[in-house]
C-alpha atoms as a PDB file:
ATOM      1  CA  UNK A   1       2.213   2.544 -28.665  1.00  0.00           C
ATOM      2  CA  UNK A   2      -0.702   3.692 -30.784  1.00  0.00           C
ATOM      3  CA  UNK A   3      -3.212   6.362 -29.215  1.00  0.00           C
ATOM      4  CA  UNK A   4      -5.609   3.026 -29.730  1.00  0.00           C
ATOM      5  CA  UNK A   5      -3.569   0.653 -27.723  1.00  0.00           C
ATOM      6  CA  UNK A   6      -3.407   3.301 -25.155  1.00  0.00           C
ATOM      7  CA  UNK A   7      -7.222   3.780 -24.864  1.00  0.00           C
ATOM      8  CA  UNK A   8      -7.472  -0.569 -24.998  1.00  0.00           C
ATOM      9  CA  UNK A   9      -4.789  -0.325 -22.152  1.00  0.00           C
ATOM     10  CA  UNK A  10      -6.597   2.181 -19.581  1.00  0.00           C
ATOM     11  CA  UNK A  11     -10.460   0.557 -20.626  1.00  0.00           C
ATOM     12  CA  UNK A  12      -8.853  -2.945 -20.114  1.00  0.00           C
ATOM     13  CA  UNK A  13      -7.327  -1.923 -16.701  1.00  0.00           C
ATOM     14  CA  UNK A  14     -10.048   0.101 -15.294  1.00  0.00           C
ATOM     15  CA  UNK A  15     -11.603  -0.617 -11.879  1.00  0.00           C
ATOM     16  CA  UNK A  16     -15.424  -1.286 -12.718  1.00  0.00           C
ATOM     17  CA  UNK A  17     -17.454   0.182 -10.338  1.00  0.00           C
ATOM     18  CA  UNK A  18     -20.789  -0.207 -11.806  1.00  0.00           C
ATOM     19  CA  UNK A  19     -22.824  -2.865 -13.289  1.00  0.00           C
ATOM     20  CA  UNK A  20     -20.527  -5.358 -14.990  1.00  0.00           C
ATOM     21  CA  UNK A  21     -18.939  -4.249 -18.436  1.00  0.00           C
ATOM     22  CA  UNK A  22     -19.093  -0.581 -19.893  1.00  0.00           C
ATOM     23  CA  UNK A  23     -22.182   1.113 -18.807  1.00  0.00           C
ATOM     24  CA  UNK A  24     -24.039   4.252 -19.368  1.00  0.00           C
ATOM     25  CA  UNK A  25     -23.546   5.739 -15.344  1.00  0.00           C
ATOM     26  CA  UNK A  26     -19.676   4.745 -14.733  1.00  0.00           C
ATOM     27  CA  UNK A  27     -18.498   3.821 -18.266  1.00  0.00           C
ATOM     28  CA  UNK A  28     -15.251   1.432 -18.092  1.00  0.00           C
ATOM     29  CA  UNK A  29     -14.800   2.513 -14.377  1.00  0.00           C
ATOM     30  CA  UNK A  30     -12.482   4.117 -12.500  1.00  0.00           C
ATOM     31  CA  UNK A  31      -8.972   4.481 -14.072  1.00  0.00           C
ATOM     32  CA  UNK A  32      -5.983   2.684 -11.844  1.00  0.00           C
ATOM     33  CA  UNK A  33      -2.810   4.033 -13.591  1.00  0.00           C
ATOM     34  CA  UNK A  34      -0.889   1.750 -11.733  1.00  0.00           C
ATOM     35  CA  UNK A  35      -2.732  -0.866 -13.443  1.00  0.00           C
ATOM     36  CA  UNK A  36      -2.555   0.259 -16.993  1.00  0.00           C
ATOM     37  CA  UNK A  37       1.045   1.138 -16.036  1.00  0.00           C
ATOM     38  CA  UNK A  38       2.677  -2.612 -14.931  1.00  0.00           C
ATOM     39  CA  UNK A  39      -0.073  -4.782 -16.383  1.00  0.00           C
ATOM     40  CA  UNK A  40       0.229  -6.744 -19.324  1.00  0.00           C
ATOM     41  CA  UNK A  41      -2.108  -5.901 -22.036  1.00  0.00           C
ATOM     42  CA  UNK A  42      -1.862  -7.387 -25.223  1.00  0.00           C
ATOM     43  CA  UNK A  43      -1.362  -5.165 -27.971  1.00  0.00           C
ATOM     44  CA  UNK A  44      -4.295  -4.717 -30.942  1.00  0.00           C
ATOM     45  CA  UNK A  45      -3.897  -6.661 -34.124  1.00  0.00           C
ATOM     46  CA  UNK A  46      -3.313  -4.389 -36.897  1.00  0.00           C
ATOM     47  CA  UNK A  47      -1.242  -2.190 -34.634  1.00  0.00           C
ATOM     48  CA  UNK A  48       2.999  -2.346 -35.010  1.00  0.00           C
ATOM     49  CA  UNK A  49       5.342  -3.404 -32.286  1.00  0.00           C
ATOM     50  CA  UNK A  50       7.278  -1.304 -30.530  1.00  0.00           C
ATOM     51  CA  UNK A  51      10.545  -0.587 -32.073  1.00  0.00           C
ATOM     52  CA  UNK A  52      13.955  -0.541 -30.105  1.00  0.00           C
ATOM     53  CA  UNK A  53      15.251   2.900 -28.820  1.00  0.00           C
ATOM     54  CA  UNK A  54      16.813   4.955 -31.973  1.00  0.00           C
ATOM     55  CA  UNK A  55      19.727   7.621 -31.032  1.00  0.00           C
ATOM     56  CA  UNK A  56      17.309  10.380 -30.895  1.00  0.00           C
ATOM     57  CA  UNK A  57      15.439   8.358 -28.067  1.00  0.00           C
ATOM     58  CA  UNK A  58      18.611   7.387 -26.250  1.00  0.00           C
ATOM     59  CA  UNK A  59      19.972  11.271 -26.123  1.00  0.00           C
ATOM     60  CA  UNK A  60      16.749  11.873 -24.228  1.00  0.00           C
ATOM     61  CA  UNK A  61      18.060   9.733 -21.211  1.00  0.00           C
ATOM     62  CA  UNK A  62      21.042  11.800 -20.755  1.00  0.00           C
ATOM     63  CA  UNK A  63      19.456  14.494 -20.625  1.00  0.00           C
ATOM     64  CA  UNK A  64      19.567  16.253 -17.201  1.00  0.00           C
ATOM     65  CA  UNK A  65      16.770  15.904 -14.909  1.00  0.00           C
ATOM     66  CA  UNK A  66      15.892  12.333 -17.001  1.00  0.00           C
ATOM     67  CA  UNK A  67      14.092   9.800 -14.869  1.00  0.00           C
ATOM     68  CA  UNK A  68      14.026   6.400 -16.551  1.00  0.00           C
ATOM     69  CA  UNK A  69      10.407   4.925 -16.099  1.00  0.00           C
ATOM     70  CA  UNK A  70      11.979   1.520 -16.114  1.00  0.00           C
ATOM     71  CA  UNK A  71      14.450   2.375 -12.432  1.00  0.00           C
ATOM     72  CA  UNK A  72      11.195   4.349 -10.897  1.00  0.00           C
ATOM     73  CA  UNK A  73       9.313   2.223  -8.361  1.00  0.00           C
ATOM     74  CA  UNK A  74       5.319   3.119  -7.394  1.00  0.00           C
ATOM     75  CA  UNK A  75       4.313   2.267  -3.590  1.00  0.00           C
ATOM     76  CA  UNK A  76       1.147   0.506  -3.114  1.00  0.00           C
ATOM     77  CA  UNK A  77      -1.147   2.698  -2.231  1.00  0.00           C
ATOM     78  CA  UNK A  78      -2.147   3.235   1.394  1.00  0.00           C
ATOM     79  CA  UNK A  79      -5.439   3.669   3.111  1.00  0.00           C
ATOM     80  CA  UNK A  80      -5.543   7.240   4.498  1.00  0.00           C
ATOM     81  CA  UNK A  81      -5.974   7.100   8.150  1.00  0.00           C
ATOM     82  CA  UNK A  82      -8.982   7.737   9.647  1.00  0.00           C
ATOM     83  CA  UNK A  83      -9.390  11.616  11.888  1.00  0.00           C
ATOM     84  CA  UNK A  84      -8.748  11.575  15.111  1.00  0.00           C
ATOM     85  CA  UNK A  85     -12.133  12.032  17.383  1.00  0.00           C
ATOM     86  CA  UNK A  86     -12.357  15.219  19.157  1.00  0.00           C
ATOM     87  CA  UNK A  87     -14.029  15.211  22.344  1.00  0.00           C
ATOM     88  CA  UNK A  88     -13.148  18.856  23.025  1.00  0.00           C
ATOM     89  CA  UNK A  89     -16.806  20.042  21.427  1.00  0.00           C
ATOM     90  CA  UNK A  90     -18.561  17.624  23.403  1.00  0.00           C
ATOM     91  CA  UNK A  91     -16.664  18.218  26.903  1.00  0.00           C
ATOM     92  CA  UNK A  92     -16.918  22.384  25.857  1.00  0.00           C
ATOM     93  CA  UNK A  93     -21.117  21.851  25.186  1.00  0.00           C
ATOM     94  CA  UNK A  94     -21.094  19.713  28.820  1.00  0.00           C
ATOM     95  CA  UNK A  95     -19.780  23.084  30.748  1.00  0.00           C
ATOM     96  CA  UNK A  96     -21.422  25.232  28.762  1.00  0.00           C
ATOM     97  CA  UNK A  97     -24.994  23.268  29.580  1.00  0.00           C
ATOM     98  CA  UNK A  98     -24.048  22.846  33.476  1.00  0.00           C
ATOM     99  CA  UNK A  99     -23.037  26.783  33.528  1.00  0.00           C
ATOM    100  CA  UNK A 100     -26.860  27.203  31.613  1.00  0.00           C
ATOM    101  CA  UNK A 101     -28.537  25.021  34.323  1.00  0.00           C
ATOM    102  CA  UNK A 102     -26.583  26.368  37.381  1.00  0.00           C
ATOM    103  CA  UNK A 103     -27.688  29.760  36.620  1.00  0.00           C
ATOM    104  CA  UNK A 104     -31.539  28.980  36.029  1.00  0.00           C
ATOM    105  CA  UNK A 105     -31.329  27.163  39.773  1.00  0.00           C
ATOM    106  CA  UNK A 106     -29.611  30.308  41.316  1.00  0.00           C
ATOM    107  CA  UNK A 107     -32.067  32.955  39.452  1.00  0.00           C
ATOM    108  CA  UNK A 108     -35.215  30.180  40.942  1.00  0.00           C
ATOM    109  CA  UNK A 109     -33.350  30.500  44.530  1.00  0.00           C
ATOM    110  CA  UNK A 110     -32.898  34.299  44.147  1.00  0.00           C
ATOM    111  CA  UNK A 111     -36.527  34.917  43.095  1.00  0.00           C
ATOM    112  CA  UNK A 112     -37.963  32.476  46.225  1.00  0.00           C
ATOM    113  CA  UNK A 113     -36.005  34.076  48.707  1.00  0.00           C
ATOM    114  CA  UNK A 114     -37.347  37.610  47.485  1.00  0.00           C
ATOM    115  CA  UNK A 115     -41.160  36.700  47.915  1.00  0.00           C
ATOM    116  CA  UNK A 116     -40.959  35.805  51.336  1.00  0.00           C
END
């Protein structure tokens, strides 16, 4: 592919999240690679076909540690899972107020017994 089909092929697949069409905040969008990956995207005129795999492409495939994009599979993406609440600040700032509070009464109780 031709650096030109490559740029067509990741503007033509982009998520737009701004107004509609290329703009000056968000551009194209946001780039889903999964998208430009598996989608089908015409090539530009002008530009030449692909050409079958030569020898020095198919050595490359037996080469060790090859992974051959065509046998790889991508899992949909997930949504992360939301944080578990913590009520440990919350139950931590309840004894810490009733400690607060229970001392204020007994100083008041200490001080009124004194000035009798």
């Amino acid at each position: 592919m031709s650096a030109k089909d490559v740029i067509n092929r990741l503007t033509a697949t982009a998520d737009d999240i701004g107004p509609p069409g290329r703009d000056a905040e968000c551009g194209f969008g946001r780039l889903n690679v999964l998208k430009a990956l598996t989608a089908d995207v015409p090539l530009l005129e002008g530009t030449a076909q692909s050409t079958p795999p030569s020898s020095a492409s198919t050595t490359a495939s037996t080469a060790p540690g090859y992974i051959d994009p065509a046998a790889t599979t991508v899992p949909p993406p997930q949504a992360e899972p939301e944080p578990a609440s913590s009520s440990t600040p919350l139950v931590l700032g309840l004894v810490a107020g009733l400690v607060v509070a229970g001392g204020l009464v007994a100083a008041l109780v200490i001080r009124r017994r004194r000035s009798f």
